[in-house]
C-alpha atoms as a PDB file:
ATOM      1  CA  UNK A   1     103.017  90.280  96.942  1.00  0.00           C
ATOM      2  CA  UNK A   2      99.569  90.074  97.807  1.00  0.00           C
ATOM      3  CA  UNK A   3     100.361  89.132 101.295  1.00  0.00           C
ATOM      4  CA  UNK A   4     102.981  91.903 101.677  1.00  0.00           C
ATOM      5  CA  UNK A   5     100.687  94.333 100.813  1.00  0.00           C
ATOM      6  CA  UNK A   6      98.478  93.304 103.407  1.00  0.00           C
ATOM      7  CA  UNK A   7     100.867  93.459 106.242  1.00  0.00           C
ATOM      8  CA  UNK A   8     101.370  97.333 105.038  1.00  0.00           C
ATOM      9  CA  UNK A   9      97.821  98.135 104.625  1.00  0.00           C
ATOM     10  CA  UNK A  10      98.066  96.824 108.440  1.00  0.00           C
ATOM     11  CA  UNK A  11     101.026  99.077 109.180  1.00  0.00           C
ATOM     12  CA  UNK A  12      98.587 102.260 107.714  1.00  0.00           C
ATOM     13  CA  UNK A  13      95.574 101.087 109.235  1.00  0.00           C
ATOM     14  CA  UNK A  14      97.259 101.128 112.898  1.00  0.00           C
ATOM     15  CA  UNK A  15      98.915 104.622 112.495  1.00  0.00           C
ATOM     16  CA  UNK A  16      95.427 106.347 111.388  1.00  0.00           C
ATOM     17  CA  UNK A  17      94.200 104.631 114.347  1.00  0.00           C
ATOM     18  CA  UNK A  18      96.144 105.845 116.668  1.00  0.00           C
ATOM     19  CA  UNK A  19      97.053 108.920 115.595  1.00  0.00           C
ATOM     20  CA  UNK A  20      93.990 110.022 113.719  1.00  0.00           C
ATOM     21  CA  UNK A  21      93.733 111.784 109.922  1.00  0.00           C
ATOM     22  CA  UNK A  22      97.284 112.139 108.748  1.00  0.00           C
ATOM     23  CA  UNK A  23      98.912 113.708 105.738  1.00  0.00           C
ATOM     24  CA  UNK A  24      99.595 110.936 103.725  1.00  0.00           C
ATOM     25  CA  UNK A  25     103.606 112.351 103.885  1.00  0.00           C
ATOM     26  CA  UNK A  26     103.349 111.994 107.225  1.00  0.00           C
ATOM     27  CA  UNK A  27     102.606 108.865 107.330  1.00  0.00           C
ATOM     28  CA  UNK A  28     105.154 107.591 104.806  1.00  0.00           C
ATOM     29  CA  UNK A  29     107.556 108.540 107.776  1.00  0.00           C
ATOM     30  CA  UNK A  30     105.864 106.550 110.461  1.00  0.00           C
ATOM     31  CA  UNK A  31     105.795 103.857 108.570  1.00  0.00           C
ATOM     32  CA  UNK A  32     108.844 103.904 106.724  1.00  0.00           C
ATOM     33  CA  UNK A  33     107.139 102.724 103.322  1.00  0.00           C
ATOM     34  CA  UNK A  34     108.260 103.324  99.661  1.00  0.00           C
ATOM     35  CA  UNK A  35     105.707 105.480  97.804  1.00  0.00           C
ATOM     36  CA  UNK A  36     104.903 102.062  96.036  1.00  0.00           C
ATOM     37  CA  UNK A  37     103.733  99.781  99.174  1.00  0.00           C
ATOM     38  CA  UNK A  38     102.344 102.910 100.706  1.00  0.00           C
ATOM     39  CA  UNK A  39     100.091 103.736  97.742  1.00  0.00           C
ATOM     40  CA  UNK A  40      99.369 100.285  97.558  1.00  0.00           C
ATOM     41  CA  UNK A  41      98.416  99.826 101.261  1.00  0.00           C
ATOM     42  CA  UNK A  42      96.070 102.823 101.156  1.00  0.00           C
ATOM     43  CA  UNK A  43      94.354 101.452  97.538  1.00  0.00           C
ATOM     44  CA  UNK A  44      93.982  97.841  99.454  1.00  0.00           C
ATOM     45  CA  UNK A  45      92.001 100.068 102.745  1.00  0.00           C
ATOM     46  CA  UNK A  46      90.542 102.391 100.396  1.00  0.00           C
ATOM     47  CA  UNK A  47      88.632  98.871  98.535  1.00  0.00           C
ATOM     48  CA  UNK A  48      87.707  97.626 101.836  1.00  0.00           C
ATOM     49  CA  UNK A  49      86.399 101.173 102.891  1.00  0.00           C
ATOM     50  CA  UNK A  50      88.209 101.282 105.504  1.00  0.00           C
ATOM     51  CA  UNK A  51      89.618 104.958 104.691  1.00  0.00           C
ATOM     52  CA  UNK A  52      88.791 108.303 103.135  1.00  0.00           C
ATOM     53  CA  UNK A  53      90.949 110.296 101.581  1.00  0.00           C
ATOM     54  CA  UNK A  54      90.990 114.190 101.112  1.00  0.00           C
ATOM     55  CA  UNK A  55      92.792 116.606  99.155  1.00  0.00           C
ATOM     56  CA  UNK A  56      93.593 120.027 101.087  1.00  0.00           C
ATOM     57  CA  UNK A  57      95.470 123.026  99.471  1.00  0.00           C
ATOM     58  CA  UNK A  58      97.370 119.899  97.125  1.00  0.00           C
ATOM     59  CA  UNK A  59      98.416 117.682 100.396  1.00  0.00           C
ATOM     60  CA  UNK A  60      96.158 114.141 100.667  1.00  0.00           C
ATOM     61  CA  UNK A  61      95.127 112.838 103.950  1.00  0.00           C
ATOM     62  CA  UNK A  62      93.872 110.194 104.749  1.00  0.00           C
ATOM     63  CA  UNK A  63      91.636 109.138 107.903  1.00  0.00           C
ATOM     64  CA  UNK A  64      89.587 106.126 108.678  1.00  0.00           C
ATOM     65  CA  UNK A  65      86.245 105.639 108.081  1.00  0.00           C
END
């Protein structure tokens, strides 16, 4: 499990890069993730602090850091 979340922290961590802060909905798209391995993906970057997240008008997005 570990290592699966990994690969989909990796899958986050290249979207944000190339597309820059993203609604977190939006992103779930791209990447085709369940709201489990997404959530899980973004709480494995968000340890490393490798993002930041921020709530706008009730919509997260995230964004590296």
């Amino acid at each position: 499990m570990i290592e699966k979340i990994g690969i989909n922290a990796g899958k986050v961590w290249t979207v944000l890069d190339e597309m820059g802060r993203q609604n977190v909905k939006d992103v779930k798209k791209v990447t085709n993730l369940t709201n489990k391995d997404l959530y899980a993906a973004i709480g494995w970057l968000a340890r490393e602090g490798k993002v930041a997240m921020e709530e706008v008008d009730k919509e997260l997005y995230i964004s590296l850091t």
